[in-house]
Structures are given as structure tokens and as C-alpha cells.
C-alpha atoms as a PDB file:
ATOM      1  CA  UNK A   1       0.000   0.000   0.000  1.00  0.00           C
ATOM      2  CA  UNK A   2       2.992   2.621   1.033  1.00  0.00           C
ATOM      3  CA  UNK A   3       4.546   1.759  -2.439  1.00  0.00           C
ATOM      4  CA  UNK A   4       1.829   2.227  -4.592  1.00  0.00           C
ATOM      5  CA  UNK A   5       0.592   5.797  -2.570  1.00  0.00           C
ATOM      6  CA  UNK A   6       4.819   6.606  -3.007  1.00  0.00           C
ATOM      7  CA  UNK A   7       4.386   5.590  -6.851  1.00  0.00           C
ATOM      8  CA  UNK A   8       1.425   7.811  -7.116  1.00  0.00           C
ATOM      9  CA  UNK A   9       3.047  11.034  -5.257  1.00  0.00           C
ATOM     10  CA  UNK A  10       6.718  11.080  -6.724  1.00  0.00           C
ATOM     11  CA  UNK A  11       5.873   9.646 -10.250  1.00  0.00           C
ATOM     12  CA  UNK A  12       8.846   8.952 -12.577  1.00  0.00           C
ATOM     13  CA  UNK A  13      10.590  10.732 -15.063  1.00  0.00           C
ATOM     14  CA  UNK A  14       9.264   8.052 -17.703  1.00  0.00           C
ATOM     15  CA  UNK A  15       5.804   8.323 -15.697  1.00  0.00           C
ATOM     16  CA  UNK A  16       5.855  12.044 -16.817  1.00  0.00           C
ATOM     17  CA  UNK A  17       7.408  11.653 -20.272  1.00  0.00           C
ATOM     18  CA  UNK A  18       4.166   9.109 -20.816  1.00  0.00           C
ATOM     19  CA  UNK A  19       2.048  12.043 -19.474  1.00  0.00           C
ATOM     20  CA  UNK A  20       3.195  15.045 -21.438  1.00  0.00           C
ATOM     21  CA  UNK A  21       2.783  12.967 -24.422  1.00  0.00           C
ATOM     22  CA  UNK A  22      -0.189  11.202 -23.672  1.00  0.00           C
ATOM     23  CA  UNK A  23       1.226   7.959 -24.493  1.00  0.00           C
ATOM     24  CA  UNK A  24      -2.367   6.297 -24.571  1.00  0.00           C
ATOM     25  CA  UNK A  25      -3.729   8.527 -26.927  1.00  0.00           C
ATOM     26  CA  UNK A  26      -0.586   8.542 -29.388  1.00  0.00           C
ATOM     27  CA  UNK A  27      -0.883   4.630 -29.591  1.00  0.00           C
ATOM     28  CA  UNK A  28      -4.524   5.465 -30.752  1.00  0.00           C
ATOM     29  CA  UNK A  29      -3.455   7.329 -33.363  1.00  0.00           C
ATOM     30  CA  UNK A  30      -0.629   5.488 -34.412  1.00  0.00           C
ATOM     31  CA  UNK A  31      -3.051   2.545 -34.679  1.00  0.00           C
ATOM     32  CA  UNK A  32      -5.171   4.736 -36.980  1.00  0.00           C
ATOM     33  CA  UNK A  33      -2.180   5.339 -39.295  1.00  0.00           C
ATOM     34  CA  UNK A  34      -1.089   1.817 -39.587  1.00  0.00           C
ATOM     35  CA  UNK A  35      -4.831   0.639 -40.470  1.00  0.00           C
ATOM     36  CA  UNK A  36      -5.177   3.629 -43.096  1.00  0.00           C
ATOM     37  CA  UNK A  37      -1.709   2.729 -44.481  1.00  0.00           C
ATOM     38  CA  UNK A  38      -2.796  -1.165 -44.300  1.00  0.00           C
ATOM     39  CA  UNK A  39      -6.051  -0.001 -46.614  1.00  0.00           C
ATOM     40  CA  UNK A  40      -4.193   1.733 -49.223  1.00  0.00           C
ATOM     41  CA  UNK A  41      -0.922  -0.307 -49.604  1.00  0.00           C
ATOM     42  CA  UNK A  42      -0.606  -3.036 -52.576  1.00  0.00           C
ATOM     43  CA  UNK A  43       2.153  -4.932 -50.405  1.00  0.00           C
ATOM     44  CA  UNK A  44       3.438  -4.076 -47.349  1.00  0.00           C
ATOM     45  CA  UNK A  45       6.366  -2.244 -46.753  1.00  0.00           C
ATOM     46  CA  UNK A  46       7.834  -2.598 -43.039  1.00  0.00           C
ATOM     47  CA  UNK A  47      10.331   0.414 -43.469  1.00  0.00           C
ATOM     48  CA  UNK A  48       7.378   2.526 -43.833  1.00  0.00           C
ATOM     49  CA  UNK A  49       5.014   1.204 -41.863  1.00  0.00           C
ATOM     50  CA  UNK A  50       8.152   1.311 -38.785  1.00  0.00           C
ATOM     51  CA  UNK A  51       8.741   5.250 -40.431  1.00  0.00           C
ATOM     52  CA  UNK A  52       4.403   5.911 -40.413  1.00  0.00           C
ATOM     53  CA  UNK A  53       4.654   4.706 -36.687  1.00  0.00           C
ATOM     54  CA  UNK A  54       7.259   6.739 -35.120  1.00  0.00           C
ATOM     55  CA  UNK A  55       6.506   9.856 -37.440  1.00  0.00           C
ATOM     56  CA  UNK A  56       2.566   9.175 -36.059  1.00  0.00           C
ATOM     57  CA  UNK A  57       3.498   9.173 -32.495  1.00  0.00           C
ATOM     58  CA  UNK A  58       5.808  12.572 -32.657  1.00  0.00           C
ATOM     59  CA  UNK A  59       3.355  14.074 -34.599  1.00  0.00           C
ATOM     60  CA  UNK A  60       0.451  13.482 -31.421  1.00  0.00           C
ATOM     61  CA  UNK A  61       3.105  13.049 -28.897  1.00  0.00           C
ATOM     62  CA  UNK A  62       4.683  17.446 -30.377  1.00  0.00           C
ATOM     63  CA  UNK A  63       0.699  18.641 -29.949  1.00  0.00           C
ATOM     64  CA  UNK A  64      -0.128  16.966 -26.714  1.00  0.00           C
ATOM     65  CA  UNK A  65       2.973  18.565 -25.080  1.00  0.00           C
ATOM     66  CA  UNK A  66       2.431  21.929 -26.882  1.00  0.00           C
ATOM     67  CA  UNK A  67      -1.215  21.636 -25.726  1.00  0.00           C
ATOM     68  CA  UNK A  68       0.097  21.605 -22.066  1.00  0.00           C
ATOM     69  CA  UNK A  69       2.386  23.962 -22.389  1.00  0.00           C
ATOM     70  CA  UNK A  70      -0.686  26.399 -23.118  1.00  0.00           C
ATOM     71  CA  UNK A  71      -3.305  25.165 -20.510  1.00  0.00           C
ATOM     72  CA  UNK A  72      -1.158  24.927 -17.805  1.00  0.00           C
ATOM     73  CA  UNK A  73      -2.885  26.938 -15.425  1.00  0.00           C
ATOM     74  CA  UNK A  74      -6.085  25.677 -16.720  1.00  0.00           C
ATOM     75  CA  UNK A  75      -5.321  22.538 -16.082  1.00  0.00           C
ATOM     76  CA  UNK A  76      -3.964  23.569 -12.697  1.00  0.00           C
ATOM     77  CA  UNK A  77      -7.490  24.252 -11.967  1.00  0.00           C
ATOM     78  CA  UNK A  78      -8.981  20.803 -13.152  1.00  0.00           C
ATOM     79  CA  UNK A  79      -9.298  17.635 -10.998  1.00  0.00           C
ATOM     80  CA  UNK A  80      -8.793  15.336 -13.771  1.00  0.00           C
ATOM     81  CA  UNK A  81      -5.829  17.458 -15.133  1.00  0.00           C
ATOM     82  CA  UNK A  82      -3.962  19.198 -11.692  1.00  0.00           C
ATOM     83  CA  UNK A  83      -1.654  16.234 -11.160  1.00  0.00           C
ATOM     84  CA  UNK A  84      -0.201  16.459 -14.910  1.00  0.00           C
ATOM     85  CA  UNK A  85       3.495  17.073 -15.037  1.00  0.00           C
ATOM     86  CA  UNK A  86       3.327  20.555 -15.509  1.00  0.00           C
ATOM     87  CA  UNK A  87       1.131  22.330 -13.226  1.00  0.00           C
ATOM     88  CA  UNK A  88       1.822  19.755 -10.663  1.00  0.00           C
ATOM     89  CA  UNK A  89       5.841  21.359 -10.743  1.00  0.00           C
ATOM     90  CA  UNK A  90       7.450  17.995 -11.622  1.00  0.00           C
ATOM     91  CA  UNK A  91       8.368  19.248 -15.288  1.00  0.00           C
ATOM     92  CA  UNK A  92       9.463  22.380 -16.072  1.00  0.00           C
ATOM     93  CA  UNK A  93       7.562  24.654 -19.403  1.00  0.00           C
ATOM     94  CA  UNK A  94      11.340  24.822 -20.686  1.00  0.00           C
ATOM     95  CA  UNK A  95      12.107  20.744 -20.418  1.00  0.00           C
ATOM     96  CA  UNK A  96       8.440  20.561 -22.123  1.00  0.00           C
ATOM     97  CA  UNK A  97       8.646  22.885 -24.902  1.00  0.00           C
ATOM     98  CA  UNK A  98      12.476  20.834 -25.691  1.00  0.00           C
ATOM     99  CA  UNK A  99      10.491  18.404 -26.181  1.00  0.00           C
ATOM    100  CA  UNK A 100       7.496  19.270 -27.804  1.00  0.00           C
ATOM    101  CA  UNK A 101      10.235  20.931 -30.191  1.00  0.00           C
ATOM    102  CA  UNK A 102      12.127  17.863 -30.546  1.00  0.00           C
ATOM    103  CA  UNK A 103       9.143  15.790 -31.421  1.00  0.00           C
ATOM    104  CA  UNK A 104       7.446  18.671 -34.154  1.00  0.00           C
ATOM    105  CA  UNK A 105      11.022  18.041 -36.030  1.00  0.00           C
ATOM    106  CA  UNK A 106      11.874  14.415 -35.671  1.00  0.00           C
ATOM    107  CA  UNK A 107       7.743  13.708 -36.741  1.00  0.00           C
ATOM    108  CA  UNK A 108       7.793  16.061 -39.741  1.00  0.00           C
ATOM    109  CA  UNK A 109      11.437  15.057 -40.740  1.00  0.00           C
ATOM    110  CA  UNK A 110      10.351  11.070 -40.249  1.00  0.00           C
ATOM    111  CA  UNK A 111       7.144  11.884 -41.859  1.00  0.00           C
ATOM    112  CA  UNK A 112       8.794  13.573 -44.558  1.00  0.00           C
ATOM    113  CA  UNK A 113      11.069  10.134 -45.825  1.00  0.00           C
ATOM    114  CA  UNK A 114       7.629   8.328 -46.731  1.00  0.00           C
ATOM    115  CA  UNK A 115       7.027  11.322 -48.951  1.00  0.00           C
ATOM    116  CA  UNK A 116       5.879  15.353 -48.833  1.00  0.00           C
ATOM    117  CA  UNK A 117       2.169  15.070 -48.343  1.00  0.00           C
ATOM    118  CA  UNK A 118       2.551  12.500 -45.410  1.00  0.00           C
ATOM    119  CA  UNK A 119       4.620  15.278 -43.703  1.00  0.00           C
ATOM    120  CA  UNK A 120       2.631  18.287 -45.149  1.00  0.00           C
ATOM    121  CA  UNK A 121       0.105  16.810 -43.564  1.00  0.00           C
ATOM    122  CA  UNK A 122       1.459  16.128 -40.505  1.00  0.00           C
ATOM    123  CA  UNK A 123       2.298  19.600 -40.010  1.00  0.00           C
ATOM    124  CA  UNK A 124      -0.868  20.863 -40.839  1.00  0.00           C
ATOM    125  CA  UNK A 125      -1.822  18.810 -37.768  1.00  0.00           C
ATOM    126  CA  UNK A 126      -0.057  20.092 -35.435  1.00  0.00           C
ATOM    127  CA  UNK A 127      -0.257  23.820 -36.100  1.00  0.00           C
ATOM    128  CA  UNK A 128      -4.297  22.942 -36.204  1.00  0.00           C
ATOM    129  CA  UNK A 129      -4.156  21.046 -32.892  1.00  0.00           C
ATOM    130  CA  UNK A 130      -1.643  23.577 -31.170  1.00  0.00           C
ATOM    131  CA  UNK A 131      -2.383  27.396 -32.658  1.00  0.00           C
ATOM    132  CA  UNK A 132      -6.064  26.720 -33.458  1.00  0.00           C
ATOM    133  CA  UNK A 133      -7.966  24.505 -31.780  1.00  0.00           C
ATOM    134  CA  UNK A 134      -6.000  24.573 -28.573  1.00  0.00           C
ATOM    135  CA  UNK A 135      -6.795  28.561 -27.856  1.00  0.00           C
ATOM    136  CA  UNK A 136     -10.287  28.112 -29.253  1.00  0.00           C
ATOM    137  CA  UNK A 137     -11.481  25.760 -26.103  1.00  0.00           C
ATOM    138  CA  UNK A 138     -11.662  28.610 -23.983  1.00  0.00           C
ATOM    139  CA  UNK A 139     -13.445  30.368 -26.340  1.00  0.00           C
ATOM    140  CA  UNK A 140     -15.798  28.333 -28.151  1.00  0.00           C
ATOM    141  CA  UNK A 141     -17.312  25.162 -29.213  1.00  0.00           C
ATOM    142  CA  UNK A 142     -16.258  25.369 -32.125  1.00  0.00           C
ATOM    143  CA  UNK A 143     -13.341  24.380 -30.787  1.00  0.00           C
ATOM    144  CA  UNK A 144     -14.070  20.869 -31.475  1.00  0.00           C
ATOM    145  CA  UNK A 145     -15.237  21.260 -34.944  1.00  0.00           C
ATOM    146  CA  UNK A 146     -11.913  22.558 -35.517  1.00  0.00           C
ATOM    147  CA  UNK A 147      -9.873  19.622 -32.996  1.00  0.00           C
ATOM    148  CA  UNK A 148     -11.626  17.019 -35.291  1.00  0.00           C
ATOM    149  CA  UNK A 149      -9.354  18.435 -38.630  1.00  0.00           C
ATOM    150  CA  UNK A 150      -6.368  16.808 -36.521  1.00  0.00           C
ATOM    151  CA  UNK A 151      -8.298  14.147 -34.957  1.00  0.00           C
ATOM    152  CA  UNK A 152      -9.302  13.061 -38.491  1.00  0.00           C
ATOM    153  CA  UNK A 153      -6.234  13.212 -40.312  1.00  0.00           C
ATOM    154  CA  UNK A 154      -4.329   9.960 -38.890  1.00  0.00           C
ATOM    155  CA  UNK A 155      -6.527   7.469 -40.843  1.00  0.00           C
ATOM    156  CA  UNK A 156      -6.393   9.374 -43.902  1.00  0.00           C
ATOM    157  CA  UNK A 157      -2.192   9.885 -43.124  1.00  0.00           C
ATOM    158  CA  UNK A 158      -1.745   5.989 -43.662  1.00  0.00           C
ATOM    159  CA  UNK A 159      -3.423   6.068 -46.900  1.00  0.00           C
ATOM    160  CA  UNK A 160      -1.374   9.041 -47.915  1.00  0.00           C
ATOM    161  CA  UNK A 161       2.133   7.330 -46.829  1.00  0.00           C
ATOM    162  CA  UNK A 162       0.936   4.187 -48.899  1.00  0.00           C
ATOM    163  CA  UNK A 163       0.094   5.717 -51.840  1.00  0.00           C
ATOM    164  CA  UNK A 164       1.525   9.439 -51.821  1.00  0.00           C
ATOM    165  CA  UNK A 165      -1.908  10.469 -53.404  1.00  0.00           C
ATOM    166  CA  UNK A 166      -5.311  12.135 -51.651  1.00  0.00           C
ATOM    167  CA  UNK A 167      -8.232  11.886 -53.697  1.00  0.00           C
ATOM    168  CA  UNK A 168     -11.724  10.204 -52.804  1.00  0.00           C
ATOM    169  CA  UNK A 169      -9.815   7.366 -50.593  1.00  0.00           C
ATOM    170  CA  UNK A 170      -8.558   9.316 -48.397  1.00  0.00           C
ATOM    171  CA  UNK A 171     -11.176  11.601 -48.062  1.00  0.00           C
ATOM    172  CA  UNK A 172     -13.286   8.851 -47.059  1.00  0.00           C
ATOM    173  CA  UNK A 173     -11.347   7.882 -44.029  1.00  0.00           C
ATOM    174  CA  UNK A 174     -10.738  11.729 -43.375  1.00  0.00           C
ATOM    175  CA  UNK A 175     -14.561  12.241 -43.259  1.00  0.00           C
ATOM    176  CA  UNK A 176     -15.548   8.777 -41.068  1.00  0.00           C
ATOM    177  CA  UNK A 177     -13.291  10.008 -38.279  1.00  0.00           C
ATOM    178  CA  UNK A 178     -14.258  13.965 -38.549  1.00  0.00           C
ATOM    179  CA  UNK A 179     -17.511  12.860 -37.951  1.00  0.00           C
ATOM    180  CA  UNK A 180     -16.975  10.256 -35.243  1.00  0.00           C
ATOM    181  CA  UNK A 181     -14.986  12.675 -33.443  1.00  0.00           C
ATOM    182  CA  UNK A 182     -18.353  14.644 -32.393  1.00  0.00           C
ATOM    183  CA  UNK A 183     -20.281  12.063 -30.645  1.00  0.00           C
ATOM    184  CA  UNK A 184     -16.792  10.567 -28.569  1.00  0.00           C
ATOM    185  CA  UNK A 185     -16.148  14.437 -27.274  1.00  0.00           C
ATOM    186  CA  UNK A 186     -19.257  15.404 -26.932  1.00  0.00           C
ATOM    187  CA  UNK A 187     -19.572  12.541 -24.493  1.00  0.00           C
ATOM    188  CA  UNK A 188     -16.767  13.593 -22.683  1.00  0.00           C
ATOM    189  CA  UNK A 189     -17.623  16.758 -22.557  1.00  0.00           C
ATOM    190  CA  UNK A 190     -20.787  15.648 -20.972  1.00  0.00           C
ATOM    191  CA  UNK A 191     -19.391  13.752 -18.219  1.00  0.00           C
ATOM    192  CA  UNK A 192     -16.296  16.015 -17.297  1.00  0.00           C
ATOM    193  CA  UNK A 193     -18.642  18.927 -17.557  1.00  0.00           C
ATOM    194  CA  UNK A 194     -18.137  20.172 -13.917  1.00  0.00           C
ATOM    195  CA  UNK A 195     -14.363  19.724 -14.412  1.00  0.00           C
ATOM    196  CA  UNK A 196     -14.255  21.423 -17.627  1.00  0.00           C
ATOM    197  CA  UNK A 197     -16.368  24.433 -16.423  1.00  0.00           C
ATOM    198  CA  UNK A 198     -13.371  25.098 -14.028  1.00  0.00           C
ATOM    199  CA  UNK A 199     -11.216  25.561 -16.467  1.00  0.00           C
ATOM    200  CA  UNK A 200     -13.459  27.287 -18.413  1.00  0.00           C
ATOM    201  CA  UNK A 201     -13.221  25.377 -21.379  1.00  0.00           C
ATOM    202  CA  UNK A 202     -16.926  25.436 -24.240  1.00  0.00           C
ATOM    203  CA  UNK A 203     -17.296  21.745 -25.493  1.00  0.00           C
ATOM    204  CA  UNK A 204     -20.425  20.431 -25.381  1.00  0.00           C
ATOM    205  CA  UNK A 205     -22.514  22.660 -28.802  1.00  0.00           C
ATOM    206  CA  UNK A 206     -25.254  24.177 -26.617  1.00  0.00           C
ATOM    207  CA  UNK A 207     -22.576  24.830 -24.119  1.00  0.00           C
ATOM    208  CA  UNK A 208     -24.932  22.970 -21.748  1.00  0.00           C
ATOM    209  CA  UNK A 209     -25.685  18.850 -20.863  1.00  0.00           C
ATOM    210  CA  UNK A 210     -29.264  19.444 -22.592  1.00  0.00           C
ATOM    211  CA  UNK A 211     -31.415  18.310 -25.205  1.00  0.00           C
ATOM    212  CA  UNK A 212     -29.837  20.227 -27.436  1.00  0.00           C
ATOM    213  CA  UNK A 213     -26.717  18.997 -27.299  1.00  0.00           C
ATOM    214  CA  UNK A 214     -28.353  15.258 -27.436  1.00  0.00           C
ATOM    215  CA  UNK A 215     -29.416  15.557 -30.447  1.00  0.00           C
ATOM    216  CA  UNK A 216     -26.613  16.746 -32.401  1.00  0.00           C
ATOM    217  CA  UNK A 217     -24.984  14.076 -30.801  1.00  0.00           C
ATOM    218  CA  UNK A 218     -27.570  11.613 -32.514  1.00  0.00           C
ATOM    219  CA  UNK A 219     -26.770  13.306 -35.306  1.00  0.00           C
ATOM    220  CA  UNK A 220     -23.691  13.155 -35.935  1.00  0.00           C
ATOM    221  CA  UNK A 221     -23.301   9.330 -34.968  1.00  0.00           C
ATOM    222  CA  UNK A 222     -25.841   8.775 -37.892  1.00  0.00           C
ATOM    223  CA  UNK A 223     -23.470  11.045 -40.085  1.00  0.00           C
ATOM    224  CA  UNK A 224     -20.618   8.744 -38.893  1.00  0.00           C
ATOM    225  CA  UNK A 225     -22.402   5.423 -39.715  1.00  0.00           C
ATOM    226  CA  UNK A 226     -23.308   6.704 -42.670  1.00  0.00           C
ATOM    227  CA  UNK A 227     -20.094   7.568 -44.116  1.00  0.00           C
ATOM    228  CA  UNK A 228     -18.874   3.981 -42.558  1.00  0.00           C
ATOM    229  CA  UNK A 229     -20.824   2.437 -45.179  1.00  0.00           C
ATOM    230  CA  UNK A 230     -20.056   4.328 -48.285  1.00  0.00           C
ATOM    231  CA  UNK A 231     -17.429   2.086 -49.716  1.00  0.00           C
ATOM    232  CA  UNK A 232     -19.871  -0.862 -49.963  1.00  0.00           C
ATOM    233  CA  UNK A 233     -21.508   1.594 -52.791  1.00  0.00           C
ATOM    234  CA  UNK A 234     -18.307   1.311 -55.055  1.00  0.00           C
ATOM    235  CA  UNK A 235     -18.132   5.486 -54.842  1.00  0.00           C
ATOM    236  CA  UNK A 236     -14.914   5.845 -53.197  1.00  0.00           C
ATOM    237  CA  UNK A 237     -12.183   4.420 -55.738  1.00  0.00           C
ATOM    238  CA  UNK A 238     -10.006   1.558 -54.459  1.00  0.00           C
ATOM    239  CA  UNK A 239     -11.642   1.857 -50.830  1.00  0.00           C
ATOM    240  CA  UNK A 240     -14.002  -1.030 -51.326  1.00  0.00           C
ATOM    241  CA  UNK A 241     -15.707  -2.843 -48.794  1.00  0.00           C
ATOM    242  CA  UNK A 242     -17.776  -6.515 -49.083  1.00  0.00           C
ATOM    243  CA  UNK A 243     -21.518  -6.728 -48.032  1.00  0.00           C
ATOM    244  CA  UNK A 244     -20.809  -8.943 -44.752  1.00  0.00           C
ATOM    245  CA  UNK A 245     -18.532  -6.515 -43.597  1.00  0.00           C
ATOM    246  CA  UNK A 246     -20.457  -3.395 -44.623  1.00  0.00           C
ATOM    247  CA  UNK A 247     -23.141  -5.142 -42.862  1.00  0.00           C
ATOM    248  CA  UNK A 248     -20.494  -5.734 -39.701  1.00  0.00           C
ATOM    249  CA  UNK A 249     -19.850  -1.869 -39.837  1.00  0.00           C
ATOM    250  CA  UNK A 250     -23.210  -1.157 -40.335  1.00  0.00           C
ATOM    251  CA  UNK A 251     -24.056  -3.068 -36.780  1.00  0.00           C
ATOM    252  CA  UNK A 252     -21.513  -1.182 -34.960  1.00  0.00           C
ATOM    253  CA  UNK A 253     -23.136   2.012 -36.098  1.00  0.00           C
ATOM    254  CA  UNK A 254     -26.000   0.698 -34.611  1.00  0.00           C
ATOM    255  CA  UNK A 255     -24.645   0.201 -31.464  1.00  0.00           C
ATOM    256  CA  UNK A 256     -23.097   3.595 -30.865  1.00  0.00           C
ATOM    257  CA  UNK A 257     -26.196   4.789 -32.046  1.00  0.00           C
ATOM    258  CA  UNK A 258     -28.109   3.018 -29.336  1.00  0.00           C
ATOM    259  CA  UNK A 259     -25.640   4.452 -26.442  1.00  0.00           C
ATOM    260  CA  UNK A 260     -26.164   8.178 -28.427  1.00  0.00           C
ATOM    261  CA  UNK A 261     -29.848   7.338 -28.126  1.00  0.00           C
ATOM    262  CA  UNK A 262     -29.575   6.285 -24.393  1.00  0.00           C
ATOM    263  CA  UNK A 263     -27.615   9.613 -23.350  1.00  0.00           C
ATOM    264  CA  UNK A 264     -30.591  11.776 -24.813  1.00  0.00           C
ATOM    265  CA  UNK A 265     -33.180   9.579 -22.753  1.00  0.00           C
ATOM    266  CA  UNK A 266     -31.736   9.425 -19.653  1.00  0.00           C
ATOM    267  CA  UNK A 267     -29.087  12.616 -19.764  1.00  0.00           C
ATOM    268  CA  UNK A 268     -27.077  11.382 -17.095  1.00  0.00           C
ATOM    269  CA  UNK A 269     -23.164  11.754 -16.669  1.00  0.00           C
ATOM    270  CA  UNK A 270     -23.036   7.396 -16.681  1.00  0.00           C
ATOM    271  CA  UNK A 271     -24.561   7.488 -20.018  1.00  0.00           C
ATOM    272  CA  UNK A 272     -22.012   9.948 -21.236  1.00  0.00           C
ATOM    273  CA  UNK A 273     -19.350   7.633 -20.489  1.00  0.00           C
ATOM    274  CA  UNK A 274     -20.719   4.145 -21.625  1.00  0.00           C
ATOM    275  CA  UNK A 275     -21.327   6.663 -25.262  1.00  0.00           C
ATOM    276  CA  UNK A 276     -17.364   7.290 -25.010  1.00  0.00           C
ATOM    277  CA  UNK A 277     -16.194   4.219 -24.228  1.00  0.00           C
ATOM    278  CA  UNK A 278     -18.601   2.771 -26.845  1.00  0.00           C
ATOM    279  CA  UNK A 279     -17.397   5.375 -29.366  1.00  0.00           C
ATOM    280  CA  UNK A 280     -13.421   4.263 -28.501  1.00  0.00           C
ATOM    281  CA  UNK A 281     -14.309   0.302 -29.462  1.00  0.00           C
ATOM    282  CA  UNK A 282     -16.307   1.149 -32.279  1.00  0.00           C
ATOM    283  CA  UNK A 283     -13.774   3.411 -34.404  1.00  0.00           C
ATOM    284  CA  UNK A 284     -10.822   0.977 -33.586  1.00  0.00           C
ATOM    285  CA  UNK A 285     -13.238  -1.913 -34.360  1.00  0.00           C
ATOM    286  CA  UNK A 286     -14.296  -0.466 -37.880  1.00  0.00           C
ATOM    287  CA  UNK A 287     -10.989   0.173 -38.603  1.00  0.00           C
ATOM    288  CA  UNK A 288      -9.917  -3.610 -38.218  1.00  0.00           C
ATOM    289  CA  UNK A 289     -13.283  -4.522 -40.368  1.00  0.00           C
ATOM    290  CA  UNK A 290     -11.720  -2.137 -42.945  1.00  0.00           C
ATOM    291  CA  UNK A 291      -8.434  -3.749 -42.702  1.00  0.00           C
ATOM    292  CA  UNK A 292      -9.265  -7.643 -42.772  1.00  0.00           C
ATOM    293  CA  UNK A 293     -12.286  -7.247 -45.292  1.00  0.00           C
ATOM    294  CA  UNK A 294      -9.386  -5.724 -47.651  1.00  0.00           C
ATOM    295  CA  UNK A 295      -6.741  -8.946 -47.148  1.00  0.00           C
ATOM    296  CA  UNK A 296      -9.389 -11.602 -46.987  1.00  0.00           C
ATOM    297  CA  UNK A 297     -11.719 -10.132 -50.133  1.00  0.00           C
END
């Protein structure tokens, strides 16, 4: 028990670098990138894919720590965010900006390799996520019209390492994850609302947890299933996808849609959460329906 409360007070130097880089959330997108670049690849290359990976996490690794840098006294003011390395003291804003410095340059350089639009966009990512969206939260809730630009781009990124190209493909798998991003921070805007009001951060598109902000939340999970099944159609170029597994996606549409459904029922802060842990298994979950439906068709 003393341990783990030690652990917990005097977290490690790794503990922090994990932190200011939300290592979690990196792996999410990196996973993102390696399923786009799966989709659009005729054979696998593991140079890139290896290149795509690292590039992928500096790229999200650079905005998370820039994002820190610049709501550190916001965060300072949050329960779920006053223990981060920053406001908490253990990291200093001149060891994080080194790094969020290193990262911007290593991703965009590594990036950069696979070819110049990989790394264009990467960039455009990052000043989005950092200059734009960041300063916006405050401000806002728009803000997270303009957060899901960068949230989208990592699916569309592996397409656009495989193939160098962005044309209907691409566009696809920018468009599923735009719209997904909606419903999945709307619901943690819902559930953090309290928290977030401390900081006074807009996220939720009435600016309140109300009926309003329910149903645009219905909304845009149809949007998002919709757009799941467009390459079933034979509309989006080489992105193809069989009837069983358009079906598949189709089905875990549905089931987001049940837990969007749910929140506007019951409106309750538990809701919220089941629809964003829902809308976490369902993106990842598409994305490996994309991916095998593609090597087994």
C-alpha cells in the first residue's frame, strides 16, 4: 500500500514523459495510421510502416505537449488534469517545450522520408491542434469542430504514406473520423462537464448537458455510420468494402447509435461515459473490419 501511494506522489521521469505525451492517446493514433496505411498499400512495406509509426506518435506526442504547455494553469485548476506534469511542478515549461520541439522536427522530418504530403500533412496537424484549436477551447465550441481536422487526419495519413496520393480514398477515411470525433467528445464533454467548467473550457454545442446537445450528438453518430458504409456503394475508388462486412460496420453504427440514443433519454453523466467508451471500441473496431475485409476479399 505505502509503495503504490509513493508511486502515485513522486511519479517517474518516464511516468511524466508518458504524461506530457499522452502515451495512450498517441498509440490510438498510431493505430489509426497503420490501419489507413494497411487499406491503401498493394504490399506491405515494413520500413514505412516502422517510419508511419514513429513519425505518427511525434506528430500526437509534439501537440499533446504543446497543448500543455498552453493550458497549464487551466489545467492547474482541473481535478482530472492538476496532477499532470506541468502544473503539478514535476516538469518544467522549458524541459516541455524541448520536447514538444524535438518531437514537431523528428515527426515532420520522419514523416517527410515516406514522402511530402505525409509530412505536409502532418504539419498541418499540429499547427491545427496547437495554434487553433488549442486557444479556441476557452473560447468556443467550435473548438471541437476545428480539434476534429487533426483528430481526423491519422486514418487518412496511412493512406497518404501508402500511396503518396489524396483523392476520394482518403477523403473517405478523413470524413468517417471527422464525424466520429463529435459524438466521442461530446460525451466527454458531458461527463467532465463540472471539471471542464473550471477551467473554463466550451465543449459540449449548446454549451450545456441538454437536449440540445443530445441531439446533435444523434446526429452526428448517424453522419458517422453513414459515411462507414459508403465504400460498400463502389463510390470511393479503391476503398471497397464486401456486403458482410459493410453489414459488420453497419451493426456497430447501430450500437453507438443506441448508447447516443440512451444519453438523450436518460441525460445522465453514466450514459455519457458508456457513449465514449462505446465510441473508442467502435472506431478501432471499424478500422480492423476495414483492414481484414481488404486482405481476406
Amino acid at each position: 500500500m505505502g509503495k503504490s501511494k509513493t508511486a502515485i506522489e513522486n511519479p517517474s521521469l518516464i511516468h511524466d514523459f508518458k504524461e506530457i505525451t499522452k502515451m495512450r492517446l498517441a498509440l490510438s493514433v498510431v493505430f489509426s495510421s497503420v490501419a489507413g496505411y494497411l487499406l491503401g498499400v498493394e504490399s506491405v512495406d515494413f520500413k514505412t510502416l516502422i517510419l508511419l509509426a514513429l513519425g505518427g506518435y511525434f506528430m500526437v506526442g509534439a501537440s499533446n505537449a504543446f497543448n500543455q504547455i498552453i493550458e497549464k494553469d487551466l489545467d492547474a485548476l482541473m481535478d482530472r488534469t492538476k496532477n499532470r506534469p506541468i502544473p503539478s511542478g514535476r516538469m518544467s515549461v522549458n524541459t516541455a517545450f524541448i520536447i514538444a520541439s524535438v518531437f514537431t522536427l523528428a515527426g515532420i522530418i520522419i514523416l517527410y522520408t515516406i514522402n511530402k504530403q505525409t509530412a505536409m500533412f502532418g504539419a498541418i496537424s499540429i499547427f491545427l491542434y496547437t495554434c487553433v484549436y488549442t486557444p479556441l477551447k476557452t473560447k468556443t465550441p467550435l473548438a471541437v469542430f476545428v480539434g476534429a481536422i487533426p483528430g481526423a487526419i491519422p486514418f487518412m495519413l496511412g493512406w497518404v504514406a501508402a500511396t503518396d496520393d489524396f483523392g476520394i480514398e482518403p477523403g473517405t477515411l478523413f470524413a468517417l473520423q471527422f464525424f466520429w470525433q463529435f459524438p466521442h467528445f461530446w460525451a466527454i464533454g458531458w461527463f467532465l462537464f463540472e471539471d471542464y467548467k473550471k477551467g473554463g473550457f466550451f465543449m459540449l454545442p449548446t454549451g450545456k448537458q441538454d437536449r440540445g446537445t443530445a441531439v446533435q450528438t444523434i446526429m452526428y453518430t448517424i453522419w458517422t455510420v453513414i459515411v462507414s458504409i459508403i465504400p460498400v456503394f463502389g463510390f470511393t475508388g479503391k476503398l471497397e468494402l464486401s456486403i458482410v462486412s459493410a453489414v459488420l460496420v453497419f451493426l456497430l453504427g447501430l450500437w453507438m447509435l443506441y448508447y447516443a440514443i440512451r444519453l438523450f433519454k436518460i441525460m445522465t453523466e453514466k450514459a455519457a461515459k458508456q457513449l465514449m467508451l462505446v465510441s473508442v471500441s467502435y472506431i478501432s473496431l471499424v478500422q480492423i473490419v476495414y483492414v481484414i475485409d481488404k486482405f481476406i476479399r
